[in-house]
N, C-alpha and C. Protein backbone atom coordinates (compact mmCIF):
# COMPACT_ATOMS: atom_id res chain seq x y z
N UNK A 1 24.71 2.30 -36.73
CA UNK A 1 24.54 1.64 -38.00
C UNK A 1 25.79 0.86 -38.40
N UNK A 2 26.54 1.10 -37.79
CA UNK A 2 28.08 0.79 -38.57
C UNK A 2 28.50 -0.93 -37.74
N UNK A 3 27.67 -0.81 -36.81
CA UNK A 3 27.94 -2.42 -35.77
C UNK A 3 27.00 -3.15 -37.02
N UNK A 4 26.22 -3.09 -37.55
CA UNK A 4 25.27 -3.88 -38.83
C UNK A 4 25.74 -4.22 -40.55
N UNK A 5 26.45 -2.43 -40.82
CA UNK A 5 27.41 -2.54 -41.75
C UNK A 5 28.99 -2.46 -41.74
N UNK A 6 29.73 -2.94 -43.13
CA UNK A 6 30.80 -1.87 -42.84
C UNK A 6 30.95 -0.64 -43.23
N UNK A 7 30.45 0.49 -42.75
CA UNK A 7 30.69 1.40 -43.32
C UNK A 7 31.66 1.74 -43.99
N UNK A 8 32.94 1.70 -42.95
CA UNK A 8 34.56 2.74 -43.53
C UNK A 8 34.96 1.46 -44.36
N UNK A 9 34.70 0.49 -44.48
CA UNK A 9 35.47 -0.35 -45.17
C UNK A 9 34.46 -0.16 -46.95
N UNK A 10 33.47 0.08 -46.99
CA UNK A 10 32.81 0.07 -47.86
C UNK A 10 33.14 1.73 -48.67
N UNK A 11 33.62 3.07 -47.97
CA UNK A 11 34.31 3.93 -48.27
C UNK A 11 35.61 3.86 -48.81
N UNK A 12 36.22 3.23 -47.85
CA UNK A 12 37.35 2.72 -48.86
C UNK A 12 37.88 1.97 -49.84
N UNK A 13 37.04 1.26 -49.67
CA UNK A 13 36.69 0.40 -51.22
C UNK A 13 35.97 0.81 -52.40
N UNK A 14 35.76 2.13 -52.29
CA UNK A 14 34.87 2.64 -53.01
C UNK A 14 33.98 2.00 -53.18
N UNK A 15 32.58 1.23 -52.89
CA UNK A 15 32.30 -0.01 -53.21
C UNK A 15 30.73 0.44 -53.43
N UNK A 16 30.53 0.03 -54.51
CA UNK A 16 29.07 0.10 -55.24
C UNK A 16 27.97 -0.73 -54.11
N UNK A 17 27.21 0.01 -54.11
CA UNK A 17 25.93 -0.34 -53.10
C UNK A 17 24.99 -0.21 -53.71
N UNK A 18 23.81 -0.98 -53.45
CA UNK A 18 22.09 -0.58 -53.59
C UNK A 18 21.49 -0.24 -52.43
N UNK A 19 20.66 1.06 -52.62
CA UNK A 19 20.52 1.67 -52.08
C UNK A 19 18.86 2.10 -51.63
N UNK A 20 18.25 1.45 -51.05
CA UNK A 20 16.70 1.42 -51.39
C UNK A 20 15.90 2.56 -49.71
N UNK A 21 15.78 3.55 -50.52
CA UNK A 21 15.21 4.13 -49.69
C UNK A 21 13.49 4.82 -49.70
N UNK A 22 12.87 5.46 -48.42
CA UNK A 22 11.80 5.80 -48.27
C UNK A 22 11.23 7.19 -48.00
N UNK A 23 11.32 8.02 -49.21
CA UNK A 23 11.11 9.56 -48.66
C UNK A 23 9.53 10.11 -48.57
N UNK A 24 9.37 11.07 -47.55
CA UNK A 24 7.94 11.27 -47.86
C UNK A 24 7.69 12.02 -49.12
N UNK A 25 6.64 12.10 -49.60
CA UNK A 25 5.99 12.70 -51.09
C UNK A 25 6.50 11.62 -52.19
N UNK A 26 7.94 11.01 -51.80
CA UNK A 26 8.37 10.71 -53.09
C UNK A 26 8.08 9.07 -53.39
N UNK A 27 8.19 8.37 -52.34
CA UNK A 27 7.66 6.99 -51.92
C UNK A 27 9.55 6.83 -51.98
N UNK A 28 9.27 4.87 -52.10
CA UNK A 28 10.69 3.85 -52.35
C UNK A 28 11.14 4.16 -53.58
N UNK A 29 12.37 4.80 -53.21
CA UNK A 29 13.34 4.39 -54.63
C UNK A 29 14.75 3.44 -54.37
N UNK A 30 15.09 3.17 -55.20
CA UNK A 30 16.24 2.02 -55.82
C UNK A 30 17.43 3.09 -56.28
N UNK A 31 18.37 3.19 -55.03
CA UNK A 31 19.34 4.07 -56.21
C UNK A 31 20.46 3.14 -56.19
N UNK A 32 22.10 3.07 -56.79
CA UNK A 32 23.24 2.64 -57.12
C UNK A 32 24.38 3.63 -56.84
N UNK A 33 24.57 3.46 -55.57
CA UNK A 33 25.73 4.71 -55.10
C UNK A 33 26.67 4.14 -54.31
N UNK A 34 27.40 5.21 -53.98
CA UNK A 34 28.75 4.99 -53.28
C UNK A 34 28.54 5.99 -52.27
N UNK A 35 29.12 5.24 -50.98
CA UNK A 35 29.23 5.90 -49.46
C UNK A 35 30.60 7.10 -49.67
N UNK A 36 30.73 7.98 -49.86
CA UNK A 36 31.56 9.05 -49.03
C UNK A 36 31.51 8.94 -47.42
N UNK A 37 30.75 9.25 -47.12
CA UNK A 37 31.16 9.90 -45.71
C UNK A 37 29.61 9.46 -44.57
N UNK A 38 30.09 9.39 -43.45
CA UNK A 38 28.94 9.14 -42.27
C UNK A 38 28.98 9.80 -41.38
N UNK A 39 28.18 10.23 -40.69
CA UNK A 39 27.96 10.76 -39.16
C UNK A 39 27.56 9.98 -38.18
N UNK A 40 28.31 9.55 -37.19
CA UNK A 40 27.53 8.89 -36.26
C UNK A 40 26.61 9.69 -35.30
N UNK A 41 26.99 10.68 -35.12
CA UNK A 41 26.63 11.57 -33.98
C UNK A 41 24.93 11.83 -34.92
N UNK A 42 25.01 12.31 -36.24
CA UNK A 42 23.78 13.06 -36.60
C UNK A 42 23.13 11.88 -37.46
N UNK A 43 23.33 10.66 -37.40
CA UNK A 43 22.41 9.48 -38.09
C UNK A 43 22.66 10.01 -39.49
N UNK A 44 23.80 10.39 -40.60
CA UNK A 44 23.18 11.06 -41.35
C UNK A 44 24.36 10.18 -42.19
N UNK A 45 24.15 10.22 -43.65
CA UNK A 45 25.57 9.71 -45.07
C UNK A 45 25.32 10.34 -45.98
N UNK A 46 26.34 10.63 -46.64
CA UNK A 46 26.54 11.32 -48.14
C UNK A 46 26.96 10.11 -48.60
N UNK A 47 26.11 9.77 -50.05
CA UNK A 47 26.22 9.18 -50.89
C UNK A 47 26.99 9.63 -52.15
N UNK A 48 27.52 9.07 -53.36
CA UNK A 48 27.29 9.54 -54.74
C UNK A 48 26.57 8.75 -55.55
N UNK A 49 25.47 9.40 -56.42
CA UNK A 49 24.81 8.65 -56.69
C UNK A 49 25.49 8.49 -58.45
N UNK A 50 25.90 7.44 -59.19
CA UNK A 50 26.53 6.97 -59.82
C UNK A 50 25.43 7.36 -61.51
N UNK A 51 24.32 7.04 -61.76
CA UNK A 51 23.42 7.69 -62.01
C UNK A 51 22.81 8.59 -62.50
N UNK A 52 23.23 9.74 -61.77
CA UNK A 52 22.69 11.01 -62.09
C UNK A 52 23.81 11.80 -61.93
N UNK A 53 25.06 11.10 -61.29
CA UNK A 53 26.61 11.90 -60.72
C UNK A 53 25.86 13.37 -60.13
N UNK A 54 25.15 12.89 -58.66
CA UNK A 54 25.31 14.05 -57.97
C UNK A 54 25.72 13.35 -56.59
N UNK A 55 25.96 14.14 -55.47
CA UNK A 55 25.75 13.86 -54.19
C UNK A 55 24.72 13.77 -53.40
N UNK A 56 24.29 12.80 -52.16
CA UNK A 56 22.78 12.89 -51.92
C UNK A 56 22.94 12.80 -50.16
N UNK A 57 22.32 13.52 -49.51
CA UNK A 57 22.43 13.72 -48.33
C UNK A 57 20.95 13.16 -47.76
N UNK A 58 21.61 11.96 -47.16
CA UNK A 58 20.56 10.65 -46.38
C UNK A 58 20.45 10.47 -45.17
N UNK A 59 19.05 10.67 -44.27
CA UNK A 59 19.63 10.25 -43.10
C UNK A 59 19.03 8.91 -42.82
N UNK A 60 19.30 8.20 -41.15
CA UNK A 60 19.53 6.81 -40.76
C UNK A 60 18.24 6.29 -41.25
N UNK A 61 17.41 7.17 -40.89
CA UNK A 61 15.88 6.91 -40.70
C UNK A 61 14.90 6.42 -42.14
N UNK A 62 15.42 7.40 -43.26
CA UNK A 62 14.84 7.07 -44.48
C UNK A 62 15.48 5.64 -45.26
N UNK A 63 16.59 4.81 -44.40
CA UNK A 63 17.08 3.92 -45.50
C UNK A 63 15.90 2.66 -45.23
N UNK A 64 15.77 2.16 -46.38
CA UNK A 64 15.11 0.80 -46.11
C UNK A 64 15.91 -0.70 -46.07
N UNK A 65 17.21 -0.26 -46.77
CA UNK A 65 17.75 -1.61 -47.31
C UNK A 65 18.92 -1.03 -47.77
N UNK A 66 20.32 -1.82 -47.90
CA UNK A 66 21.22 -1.06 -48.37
C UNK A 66 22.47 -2.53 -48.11
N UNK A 67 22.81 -2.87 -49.22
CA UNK A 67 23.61 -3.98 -49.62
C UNK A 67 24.45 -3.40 -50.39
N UNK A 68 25.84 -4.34 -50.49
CA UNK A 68 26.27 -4.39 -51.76
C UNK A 68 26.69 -4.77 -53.01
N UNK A 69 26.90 -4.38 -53.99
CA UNK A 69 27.03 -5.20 -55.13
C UNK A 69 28.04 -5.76 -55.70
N UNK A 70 27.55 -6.82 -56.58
CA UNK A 70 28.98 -7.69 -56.51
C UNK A 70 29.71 -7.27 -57.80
């Protein structure tokens, strides 16, 4: 994922993202978070979600879309 984004550069920038993902039961949501941390090995990111101020544990598979904001 990280050859598509920047990940570590977007961590260290702390840098506000949109975040549009696809869970089962729950459908597409729209969240506004910040990248902590990635796994390459397990497809997986911790987010914070800005929001609700919790942490959210995402993997590669459920994202739909994921930009960032200006």
């Amino acid at each position: 994922m990280e050859e598509y984004f920047p990940l570590q550069d977007w961590i260290e920038r702390n840098q506000l993202l949109r975040l549009t993902i696809i869970r089962p039961k729950i459908g597409r949501q729209t969240l506004h978070v910040r990248l902590i941390s990635y796994d390459k090995n397990k497809q997986s990111l911790l987010f914070y979600d800005d929001d609700r101020k919790e942490v959210i544990h995402i993997v590669q598979n459920e994202i739909d879309q994921i930009e960032a904001e200006d």
